[in-house]
Structures are given as structure tokens and as C-alpha cells.
Protein backbone atom coordinates (compact mmCIF):
# COMPACT_ATOMS: atom_id res chain seq x y z
CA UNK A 1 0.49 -19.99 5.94
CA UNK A 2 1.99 -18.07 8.65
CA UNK A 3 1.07 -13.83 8.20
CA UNK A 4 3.82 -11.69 9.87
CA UNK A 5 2.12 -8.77 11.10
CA UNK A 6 3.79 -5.76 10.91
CA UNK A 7 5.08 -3.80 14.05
CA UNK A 8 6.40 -0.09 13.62
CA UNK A 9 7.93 1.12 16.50
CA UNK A 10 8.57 4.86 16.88
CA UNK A 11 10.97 6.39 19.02
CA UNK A 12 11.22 10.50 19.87
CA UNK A 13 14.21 12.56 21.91
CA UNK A 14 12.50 14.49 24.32
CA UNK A 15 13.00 18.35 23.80
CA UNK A 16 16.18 17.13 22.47
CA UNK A 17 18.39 20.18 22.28
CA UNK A 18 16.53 21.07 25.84
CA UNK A 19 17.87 17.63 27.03
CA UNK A 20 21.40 18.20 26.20
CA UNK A 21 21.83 21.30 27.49
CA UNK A 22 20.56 19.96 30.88
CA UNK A 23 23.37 17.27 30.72
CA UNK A 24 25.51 19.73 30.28
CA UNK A 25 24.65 21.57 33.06
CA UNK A 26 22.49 19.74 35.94
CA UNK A 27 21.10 22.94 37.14
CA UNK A 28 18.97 23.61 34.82
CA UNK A 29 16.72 20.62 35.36
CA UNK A 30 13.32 21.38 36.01
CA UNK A 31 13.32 24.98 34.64
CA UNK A 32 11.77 26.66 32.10
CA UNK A 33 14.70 27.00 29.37
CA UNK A 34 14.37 28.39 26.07
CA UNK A 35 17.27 27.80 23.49
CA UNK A 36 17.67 30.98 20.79
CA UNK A 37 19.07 33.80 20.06
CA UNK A 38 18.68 36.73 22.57
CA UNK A 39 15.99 39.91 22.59
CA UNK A 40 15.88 39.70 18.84
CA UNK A 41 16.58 36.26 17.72
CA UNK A 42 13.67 33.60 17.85
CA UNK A 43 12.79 30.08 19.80
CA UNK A 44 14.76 27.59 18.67
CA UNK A 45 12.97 25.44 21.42
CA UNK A 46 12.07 25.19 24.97
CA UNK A 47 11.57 22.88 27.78
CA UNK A 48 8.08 21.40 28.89
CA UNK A 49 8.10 23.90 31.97
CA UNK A 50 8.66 26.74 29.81
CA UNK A 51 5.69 25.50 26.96
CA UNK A 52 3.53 25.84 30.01
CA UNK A 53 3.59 29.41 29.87
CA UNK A 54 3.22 29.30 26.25
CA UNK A 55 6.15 29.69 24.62
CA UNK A 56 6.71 27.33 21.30
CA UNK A 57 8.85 27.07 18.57
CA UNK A 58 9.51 29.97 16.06
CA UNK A 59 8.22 32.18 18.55
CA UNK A 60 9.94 35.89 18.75
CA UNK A 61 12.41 35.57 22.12
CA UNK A 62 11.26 39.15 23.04
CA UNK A 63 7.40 37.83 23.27
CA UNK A 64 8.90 34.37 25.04
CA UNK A 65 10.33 36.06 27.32
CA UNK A 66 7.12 38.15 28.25
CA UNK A 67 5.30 35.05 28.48
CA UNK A 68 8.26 33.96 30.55
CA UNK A 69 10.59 36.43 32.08
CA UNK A 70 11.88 33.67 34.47
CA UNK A 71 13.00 31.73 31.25
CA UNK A 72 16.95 31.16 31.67
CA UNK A 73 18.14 31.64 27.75
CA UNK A 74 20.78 29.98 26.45
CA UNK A 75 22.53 29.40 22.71
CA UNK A 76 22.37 26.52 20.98
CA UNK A 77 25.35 24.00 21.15
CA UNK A 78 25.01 22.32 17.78
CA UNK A 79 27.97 20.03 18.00
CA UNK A 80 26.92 18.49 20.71
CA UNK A 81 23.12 17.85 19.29
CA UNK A 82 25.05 16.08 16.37
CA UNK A 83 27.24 14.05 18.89
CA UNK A 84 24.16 13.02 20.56
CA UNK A 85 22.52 12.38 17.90
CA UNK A 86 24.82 9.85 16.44
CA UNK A 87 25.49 8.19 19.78
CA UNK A 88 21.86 7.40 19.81
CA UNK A 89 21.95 5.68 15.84
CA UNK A 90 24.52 3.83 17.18
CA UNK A 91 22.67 2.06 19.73
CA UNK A 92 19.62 1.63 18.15
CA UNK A 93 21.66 0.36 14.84
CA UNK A 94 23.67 -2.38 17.41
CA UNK A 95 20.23 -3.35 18.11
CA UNK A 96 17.87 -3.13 16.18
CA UNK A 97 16.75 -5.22 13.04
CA UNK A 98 16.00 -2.49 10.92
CA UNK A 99 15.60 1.40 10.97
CA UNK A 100 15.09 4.54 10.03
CA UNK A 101 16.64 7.82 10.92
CA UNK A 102 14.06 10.35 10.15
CA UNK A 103 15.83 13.23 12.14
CA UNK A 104 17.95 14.54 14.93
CA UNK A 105 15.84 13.12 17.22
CA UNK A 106 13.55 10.54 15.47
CA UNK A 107 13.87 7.29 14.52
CA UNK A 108 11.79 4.69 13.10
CA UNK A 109 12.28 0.51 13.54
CA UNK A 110 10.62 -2.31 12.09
CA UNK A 111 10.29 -5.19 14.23
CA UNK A 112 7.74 -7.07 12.12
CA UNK A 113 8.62 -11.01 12.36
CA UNK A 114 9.98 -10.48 16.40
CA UNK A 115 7.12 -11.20 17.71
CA UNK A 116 7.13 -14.30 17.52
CA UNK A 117 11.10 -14.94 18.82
CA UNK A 118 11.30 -12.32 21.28
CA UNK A 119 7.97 -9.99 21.24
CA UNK A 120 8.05 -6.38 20.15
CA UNK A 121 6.63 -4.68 22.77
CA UNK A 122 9.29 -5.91 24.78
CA UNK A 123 11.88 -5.26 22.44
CA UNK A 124 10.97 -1.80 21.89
CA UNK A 125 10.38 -0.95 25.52
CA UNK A 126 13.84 -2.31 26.88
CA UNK A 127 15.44 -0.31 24.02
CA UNK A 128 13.84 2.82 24.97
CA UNK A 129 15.15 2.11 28.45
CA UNK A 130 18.47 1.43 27.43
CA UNK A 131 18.73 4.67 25.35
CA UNK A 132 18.39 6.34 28.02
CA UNK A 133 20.54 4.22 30.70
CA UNK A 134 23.50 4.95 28.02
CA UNK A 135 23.10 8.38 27.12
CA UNK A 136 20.98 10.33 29.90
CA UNK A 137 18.30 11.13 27.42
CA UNK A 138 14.70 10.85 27.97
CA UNK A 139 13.30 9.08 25.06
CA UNK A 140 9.35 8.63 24.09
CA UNK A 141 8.57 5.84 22.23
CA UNK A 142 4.96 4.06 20.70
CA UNK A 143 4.35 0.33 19.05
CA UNK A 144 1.58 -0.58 16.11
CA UNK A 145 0.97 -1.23 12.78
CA UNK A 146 1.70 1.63 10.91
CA UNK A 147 4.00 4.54 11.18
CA UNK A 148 1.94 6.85 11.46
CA UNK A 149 0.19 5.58 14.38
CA UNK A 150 3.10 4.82 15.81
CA UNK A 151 4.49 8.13 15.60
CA UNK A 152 0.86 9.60 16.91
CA UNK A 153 1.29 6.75 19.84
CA UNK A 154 4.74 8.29 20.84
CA UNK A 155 3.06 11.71 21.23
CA UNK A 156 0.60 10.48 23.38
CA UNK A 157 3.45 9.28 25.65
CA UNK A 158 5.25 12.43 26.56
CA UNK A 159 7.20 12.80 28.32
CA UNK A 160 9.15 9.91 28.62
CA UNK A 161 6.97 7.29 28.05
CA UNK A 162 5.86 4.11 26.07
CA UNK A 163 2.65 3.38 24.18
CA UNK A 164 1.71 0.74 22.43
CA UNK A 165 -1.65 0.03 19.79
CA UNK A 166 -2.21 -3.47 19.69
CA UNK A 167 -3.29 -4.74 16.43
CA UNK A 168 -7.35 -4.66 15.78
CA UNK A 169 -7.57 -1.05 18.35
CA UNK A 170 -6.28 1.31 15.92
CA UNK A 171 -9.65 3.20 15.73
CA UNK A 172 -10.14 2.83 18.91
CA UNK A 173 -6.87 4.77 20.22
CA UNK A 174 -7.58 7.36 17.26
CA UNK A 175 -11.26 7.89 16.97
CA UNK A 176 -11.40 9.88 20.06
CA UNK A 177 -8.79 12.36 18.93
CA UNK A 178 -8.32 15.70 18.04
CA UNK A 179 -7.93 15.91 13.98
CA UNK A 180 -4.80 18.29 15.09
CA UNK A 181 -3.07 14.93 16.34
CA UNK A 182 -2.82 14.01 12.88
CA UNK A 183 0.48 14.34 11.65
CA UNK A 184 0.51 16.98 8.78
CA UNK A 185 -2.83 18.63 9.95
CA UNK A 186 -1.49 22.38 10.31
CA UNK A 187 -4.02 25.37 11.90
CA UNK A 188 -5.05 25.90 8.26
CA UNK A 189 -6.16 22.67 7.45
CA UNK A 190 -7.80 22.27 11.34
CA UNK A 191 -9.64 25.15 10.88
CA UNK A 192 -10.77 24.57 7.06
CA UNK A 193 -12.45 20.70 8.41
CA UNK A 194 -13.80 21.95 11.56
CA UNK A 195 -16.03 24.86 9.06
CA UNK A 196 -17.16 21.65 7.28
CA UNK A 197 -18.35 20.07 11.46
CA UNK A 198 -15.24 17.81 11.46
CA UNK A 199 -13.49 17.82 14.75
CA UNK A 200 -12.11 14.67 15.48
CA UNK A 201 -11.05 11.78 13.75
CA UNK A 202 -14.08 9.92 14.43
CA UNK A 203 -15.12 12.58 11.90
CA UNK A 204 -13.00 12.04 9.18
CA UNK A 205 -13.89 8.65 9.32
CA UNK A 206 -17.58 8.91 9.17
CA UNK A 207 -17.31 11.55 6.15
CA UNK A 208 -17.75 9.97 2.99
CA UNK A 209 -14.46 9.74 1.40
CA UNK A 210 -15.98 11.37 -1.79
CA UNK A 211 -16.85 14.26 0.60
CA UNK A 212 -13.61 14.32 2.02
CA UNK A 213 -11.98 14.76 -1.75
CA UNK A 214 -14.32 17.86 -2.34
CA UNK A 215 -13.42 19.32 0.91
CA UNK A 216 -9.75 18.53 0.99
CA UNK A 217 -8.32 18.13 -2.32
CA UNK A 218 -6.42 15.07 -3.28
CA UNK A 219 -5.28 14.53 0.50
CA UNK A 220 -9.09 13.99 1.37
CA UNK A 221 -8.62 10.02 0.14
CA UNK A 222 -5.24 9.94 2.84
CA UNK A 223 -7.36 11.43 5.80
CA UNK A 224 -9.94 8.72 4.93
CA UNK A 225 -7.31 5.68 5.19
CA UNK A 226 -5.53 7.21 8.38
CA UNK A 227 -8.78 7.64 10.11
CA UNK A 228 -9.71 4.10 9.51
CA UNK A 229 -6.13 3.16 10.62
CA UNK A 230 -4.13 2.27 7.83
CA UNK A 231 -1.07 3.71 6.92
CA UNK A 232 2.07 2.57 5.60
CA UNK A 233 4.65 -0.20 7.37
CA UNK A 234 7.46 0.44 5.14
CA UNK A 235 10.88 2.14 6.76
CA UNK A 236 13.58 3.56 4.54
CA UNK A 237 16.59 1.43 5.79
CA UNK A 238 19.04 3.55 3.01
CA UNK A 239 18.38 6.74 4.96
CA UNK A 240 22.59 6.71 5.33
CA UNK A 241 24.05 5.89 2.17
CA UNK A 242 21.77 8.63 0.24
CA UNK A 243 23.66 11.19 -0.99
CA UNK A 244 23.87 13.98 -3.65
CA UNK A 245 27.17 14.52 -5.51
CA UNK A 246 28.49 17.17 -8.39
CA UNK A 247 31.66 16.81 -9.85
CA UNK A 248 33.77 18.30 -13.01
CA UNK A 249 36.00 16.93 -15.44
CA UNK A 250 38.37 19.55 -16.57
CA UNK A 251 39.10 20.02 -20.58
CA UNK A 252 42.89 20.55 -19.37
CA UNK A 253 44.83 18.91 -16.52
CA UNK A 254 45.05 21.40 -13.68
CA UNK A 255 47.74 22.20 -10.79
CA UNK A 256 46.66 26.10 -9.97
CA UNK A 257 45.13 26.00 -6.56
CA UNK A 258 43.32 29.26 -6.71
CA UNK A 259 41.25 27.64 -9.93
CA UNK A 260 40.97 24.36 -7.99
CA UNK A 261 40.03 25.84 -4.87
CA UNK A 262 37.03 28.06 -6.74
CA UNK A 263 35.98 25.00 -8.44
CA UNK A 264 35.38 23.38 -4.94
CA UNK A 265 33.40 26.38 -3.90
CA UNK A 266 30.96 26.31 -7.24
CA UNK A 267 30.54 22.73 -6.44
CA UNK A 268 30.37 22.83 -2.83
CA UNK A 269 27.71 25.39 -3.45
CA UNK A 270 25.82 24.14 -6.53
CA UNK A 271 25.46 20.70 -4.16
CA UNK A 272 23.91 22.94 -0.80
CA UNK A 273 21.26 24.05 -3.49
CA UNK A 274 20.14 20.65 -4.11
CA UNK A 275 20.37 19.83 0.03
CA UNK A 276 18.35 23.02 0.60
CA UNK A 277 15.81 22.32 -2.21
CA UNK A 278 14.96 18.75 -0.96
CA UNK A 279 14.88 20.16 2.83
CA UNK A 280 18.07 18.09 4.02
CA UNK A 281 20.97 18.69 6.03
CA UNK A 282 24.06 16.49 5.50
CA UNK A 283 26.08 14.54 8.21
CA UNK A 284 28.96 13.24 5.94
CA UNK A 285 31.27 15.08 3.70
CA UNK A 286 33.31 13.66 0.52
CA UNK A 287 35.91 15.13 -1.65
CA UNK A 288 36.97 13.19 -4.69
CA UNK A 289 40.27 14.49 -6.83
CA UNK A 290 41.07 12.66 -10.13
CA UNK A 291 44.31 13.13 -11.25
CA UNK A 292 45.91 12.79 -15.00
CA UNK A 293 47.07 9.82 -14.18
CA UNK A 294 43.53 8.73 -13.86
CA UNK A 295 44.29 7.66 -10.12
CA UNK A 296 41.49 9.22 -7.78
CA UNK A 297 41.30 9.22 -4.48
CA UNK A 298 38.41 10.38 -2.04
CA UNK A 299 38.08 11.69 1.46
CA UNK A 300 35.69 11.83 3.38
CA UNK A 301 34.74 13.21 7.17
CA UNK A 302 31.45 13.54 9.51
CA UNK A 303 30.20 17.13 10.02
CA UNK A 304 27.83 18.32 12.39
CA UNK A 305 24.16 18.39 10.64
CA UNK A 306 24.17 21.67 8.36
CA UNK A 307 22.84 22.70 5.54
CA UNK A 308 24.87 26.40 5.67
CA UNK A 309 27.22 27.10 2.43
CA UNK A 310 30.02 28.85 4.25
CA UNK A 311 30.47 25.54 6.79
CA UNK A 312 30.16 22.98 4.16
CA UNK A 313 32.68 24.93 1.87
CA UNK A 314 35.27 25.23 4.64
CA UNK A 315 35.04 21.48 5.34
CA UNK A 316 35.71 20.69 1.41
CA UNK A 317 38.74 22.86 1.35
CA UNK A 318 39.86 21.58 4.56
CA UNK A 319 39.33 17.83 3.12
CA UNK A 320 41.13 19.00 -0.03
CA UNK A 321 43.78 19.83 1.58
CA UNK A 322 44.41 16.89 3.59
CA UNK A 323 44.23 14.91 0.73
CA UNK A 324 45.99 16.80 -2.71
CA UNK A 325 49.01 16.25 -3.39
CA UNK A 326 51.07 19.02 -4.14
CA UNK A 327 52.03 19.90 -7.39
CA UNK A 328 49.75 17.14 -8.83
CA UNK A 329 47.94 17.94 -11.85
CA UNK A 330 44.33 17.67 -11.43
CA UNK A 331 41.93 16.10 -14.12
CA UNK A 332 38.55 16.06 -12.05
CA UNK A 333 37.24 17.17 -8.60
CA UNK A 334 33.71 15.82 -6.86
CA UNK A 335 31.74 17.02 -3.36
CA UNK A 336 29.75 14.74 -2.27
CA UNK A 337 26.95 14.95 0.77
CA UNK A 338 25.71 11.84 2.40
CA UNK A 339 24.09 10.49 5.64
CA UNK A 340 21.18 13.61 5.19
CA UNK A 341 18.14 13.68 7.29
CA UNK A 342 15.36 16.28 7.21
CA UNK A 343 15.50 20.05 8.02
CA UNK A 344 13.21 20.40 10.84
CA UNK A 345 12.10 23.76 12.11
CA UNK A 346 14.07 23.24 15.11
CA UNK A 347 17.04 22.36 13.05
CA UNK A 348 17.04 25.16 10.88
CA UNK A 349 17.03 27.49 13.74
CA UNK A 350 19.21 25.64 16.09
CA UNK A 351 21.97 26.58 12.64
CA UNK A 352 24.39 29.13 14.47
CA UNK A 353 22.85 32.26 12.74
CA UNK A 354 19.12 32.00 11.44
CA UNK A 355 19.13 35.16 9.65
CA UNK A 356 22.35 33.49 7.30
CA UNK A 357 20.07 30.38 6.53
CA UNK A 358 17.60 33.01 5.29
CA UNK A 359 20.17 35.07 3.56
CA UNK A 360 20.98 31.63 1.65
CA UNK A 361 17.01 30.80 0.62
CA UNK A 362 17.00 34.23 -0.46
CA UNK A 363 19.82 33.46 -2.49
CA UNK A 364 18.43 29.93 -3.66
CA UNK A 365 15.10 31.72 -4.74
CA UNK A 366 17.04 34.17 -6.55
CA UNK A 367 18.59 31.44 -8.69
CA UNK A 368 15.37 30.06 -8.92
CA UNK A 369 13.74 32.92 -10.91
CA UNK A 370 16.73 34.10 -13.29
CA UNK A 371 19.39 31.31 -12.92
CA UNK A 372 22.12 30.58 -10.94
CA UNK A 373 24.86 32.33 -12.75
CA UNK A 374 23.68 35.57 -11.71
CA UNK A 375 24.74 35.57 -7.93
CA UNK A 376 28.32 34.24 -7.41
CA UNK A 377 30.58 34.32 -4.06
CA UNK A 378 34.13 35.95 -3.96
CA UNK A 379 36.30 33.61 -3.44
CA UNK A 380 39.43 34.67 -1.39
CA UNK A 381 41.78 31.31 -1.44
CA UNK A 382 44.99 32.62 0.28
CA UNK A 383 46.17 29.58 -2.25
CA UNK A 384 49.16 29.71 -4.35
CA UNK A 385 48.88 30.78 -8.40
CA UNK A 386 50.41 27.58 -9.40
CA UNK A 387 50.64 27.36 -13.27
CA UNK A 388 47.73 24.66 -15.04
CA UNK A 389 49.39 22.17 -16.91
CA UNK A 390 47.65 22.62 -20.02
CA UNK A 391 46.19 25.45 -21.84
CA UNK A 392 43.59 27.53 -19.75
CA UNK A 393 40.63 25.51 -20.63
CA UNK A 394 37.60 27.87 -21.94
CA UNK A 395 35.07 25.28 -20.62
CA UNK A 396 34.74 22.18 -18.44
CA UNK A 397 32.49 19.07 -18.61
CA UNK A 398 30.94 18.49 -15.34
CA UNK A 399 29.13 14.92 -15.25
């Protein structure tokens, strides 16, 4: 019996935002940038000749900057990351077998079975090249059995490079490292192993798993596998077609566009909880109006990646718009969010105004503690007071 072994490949934008600002503009090409807001604002992220001096992500600008007062600063262009972005899952999605977008910038593909028609390693290595033939962007990339070797692999190859872990040298290519190179390890956790004499992975792996457990809690067993190089093959091919929806159906038929247009903001809103709460950002927008009739229509558009109520509301009015017609009694409405990926920390402070995201967690946490009818927007439609067909309905249903 023939045993397809599995190949992960992992693929990485280099300092992506970074990247695409160069594009932009040439000039800056070989010079420590640092995207973020100015004097008071924070890192959004940097370029490898600006990490030198030791400026990172999250970092105060005002303490960047005396790191690196030669630093050229600039704003983030978030349409443009999102443009990218989606010009790069195209290619890899003309190409490639099966994948996974697990970010902006990140993608994972399964090339398990190619091996033997075309070889992996090859595969993988011309499509890095070809990422970056198309689109200008320097791409890092790493081949092996598991993902999170392969993501580890792709680290190892920065900038702009390609490494791959041939199957039986797992240990080999991780023994020797760091136990920060694990994915997940944060300073808390490195410092809390290395009080205990573990320093590298070599460590972990030589620590009794039972130790491990005591040491580190339920993720003890998980350091154990990793260090012995196992991990997980599988890639999440629905990435795109997850989504998270709320709609209403009204107790009476509806043609008043200031009600309908509040509606759409409650949902709108009550669905950027949900994306905020799982740590996503949506790509895709939806709007879905039911009429009495029972005929329903839905529109949807792509948005840049966001996770921000006040942009996500003004696309589902703007989609509601485009699509109602006039007049039309309404018996349900539905937002819908789709094509998500994760909130990275780069994304969520690459979002056009930081302290707003906050403002909207602080709001989220509020909700959290004494329920979410106690903080409500204002809601100024502009729309006209159109009369309901029915009685005003003292409740509605939503699904």
C-alpha cells in the first residue's frame, strides 16, 4: 500500500504593509520605515533596517523614533494591504491544490500526494518565485510535515527565502533552537521554562512529558509532541465561505426607512461583536431584504479587512441602498460577514484609528458585564419617515 506523506508548505509576506508602501514609492527601499501613527500613535510595523535599531511592533512611535530618529514615518494605506492581499489568494488559489488563508499575509498549502507527479519542493519554490514575479512582493516560504514546522521553517528563511525539512530531520532542524521559536511561546512562558533549566527545544524534548504537565499546565503534553516533531497536517480549505450572519423577521411588514435603516445598524453591530469576540476581521459584506411577498434578494460586496463598526455599518447601508426597492414593504433584513481571517496585532493597528478599535472593545466588554442593551448608538439616517405597512410592531423575531 502506497503512504502519501504529508507536505505543508508555508508561505509569509515579508513586512507586508512595509512592502507595499515601498511599491508605492521606490525610494524608500532600503530604509528604515516605520508605519503608525505620529509622536503619539504606536508601531504598526517597520522594515528589517529599522528592527535593527530595535524598534518592533506595538512599540510607542515617540520611543521608535528615539531608537530611530532617521526612521521616515508614514500612515498606513489599508486599501491597498487588502488589494494586495487578495491579488496574492488569487495566485496561490490558480495554483495551488489546496489552501489556507490564515491572514493578510499568510497562507498555508497542502501539497501532500505531489510528490510523486511533480515534487513539492519544487512546487512550492517556483510558486514563491512567481508570487513575487507577479506582484513585487518578497515572499518567505518553508516545506515539511507539519504546519507548524513549516511555519517555524519560513521564519528561519527571512528574508525572502525558502526552507525546506525533509521528512525524518524534524528534530534535527528544531532541537537546536531557541524554545522562543516556538510558535505561541510568549516572554512569559520563555521565561517561566527557562526557571525550570529549559532553554531550547532539545529541552522540552528531554523533559518528561509528565514534568512538562506540572510545569506548564495542560499545554505541557503540546510542547512535548512539537518538540519531538509532530504537529498537525490538516489545512482549513473553508477559510472563505465562513461567515457569521444575524437577521430579523419583523411581526409587521415594514416600508419606514428610518426603522429599517436602525435595524441595519443593531444588526450590523450585534454581528461586529461576534467578529471582534472570535478575533476576525471580515473581507465580504452581505445584505439580505425579505419582502412580504416573500421574494428576497441579497447583495453582497468585498470590503477592505475591518473589524471597525462605523465602516462595516456604512457599507450595509450603502448595500441597502443599492438594492431596496422603494416603497417596498419589508418583512425581514440579514448582515452577513464572510471571507474573515484573523486579527493580527499588525492588523488591528494598521485599522485607520487604533484608539476607535479600543473605544469599540471597551464597548464590547461593557456588554459583556451588564448586557448589550445598555450602550446603544444614535442613529442619524437622513432617511425618509415612510409610513410601516402594518401596525407598529411592539417586538420582532430575529432568527
Amino acid at each position: 500500500m502506497n503512504v502519501v506523506l504529508p507536505y505543508i508548505a508555508h508561505f509569509d509576506l515579508d513586512s507586508f504593509f512595509v512592502s507595499v508602501e515601498i511599491l508605492n514609492n521606490p525610494s524608500l527601499k532600503g530604509k528604515p520605515v516605520i508605519i503608525g501613527g505620529y509622536e503619539r500613535g504606536v508601531v504598526s510595523t517597520c522594515s528589517y533596517e529599522a528592527r535593527k535599531f530595535g524598534v518592533h511592533s506595538a512599540m510607542p512611535m515617540k520611543k521608535a523614533l528615539q531608537l530611530c530618529p532617521q526612521a521616515i514615518v508614514t500612515h498606513a494605506s489599508s486599501k491597498q494591504y487588502s488589494q494586495y492581499s487578495r491579488w496574492v489568494t488569487d495566485i496561490i488559489a490558480a495554483k495551488a491544490p489546496l489552501f489556507e488563508k490564515a491572514s493578510i499575509d499568510e497562507f498555508y498549502v497542502d501539497l501532500s500526494g505531489m510528490e510523486k507527479y511533480f515534487g513539492a519542493s519544487k512546487f512550492a519554490q517556483e510558486l514563491r518565485i512567481h508570487i513575487t514575479k507577479e506582484t513585487g512582493l518578497p515572499i518567505s516560504g518553508g516545506l515539511s510535515s507539519a504546519r507548524f514546522i513549516s511555519k517555524m521553517a519560513t521564519n528561519e528563511a527571512k528574508p525572502n527565502g525558502f526552507l525546506e525539512i525533509l521528512h525524518g530531520k524534524e528534530t534535527a532542524f528544531l532541537w537546536p533552537l531557541g524554545i522562543e521559536k516556538i510558535n505561541g511561546v510568549g516572554k512569559q512562558t520563555e521565561q517561566h521554562l527557562k526557571t525550570y533549566g529549559i532553554y531550547t527545544i532539545e529541552d522540552i524534548a528531554k523533559t518528561p512529558v509528565e514534568h512538562l504537565e506540572r510545569i506548564a499546565g495542560k499545554w505541557g503534553e503540546a510542547l512535548w509532541h512539537k518538540a519531538h516533531g509532530r504537529g498537525s497536517a490538516e489545512i482549513t480549505t473553508d477559510w472563505e465561505q465562513k461567515s457569521m450572519s444575524h437577521e430579523n423577521t419583523f411581526d409587521s411588514d415594514y416600508a419606514d426607512l428610518d426603522f429599517l435603516h436602525k435595524e441595519l445598524v443593531r444588526l450590523t453591530e450585534k454581528t461586529c461583536y461576534g467578529l471582534r469576540e472570535d478575533e476576525k476581521m471580515t473581507g465580504c459584506v452581505t445584505v439580505k431584504i425579505r419582502y412580504s411577498d416573500f421574494e428576497t434578494t441579497s447583495r453582497q460586496e468585498s470590503v477592505d479587512y475591518t473589524a471597525l463598526d462605523d465602516v462595516l455599518i456604512a457599507k450595509v447601508k450603502d448595500l441597502f441602498t443599492k438594492s431596496y426597492q422603494k416603497g417596498r414593504p419589508v418583512r425581514l433584513l440579514g448582515v452577513r460577514f464572510s471571507h474573515m481571517i484573523p486579527i493580527t496585532m499588525q492588523m488591528s493597528l494598521f485599522e485607520n484609528n487604533i484608539e476607535k478599535l479600543n473605544l469599540y472593545k471597551a464597548v464590547d466588554d461593557i456588554k459583556d458585564r451588564f448586557g448589550s442593551k445598555l450602550v446603544t448608538k444614535a442613529v442619524n439616517t437622513g432617511a425618509n419617515k415612510d409610513k410601516p405597512t402594518g401596525s407598529q410592531p411592539k417586538k420582532t423575531h430575529p432568527d
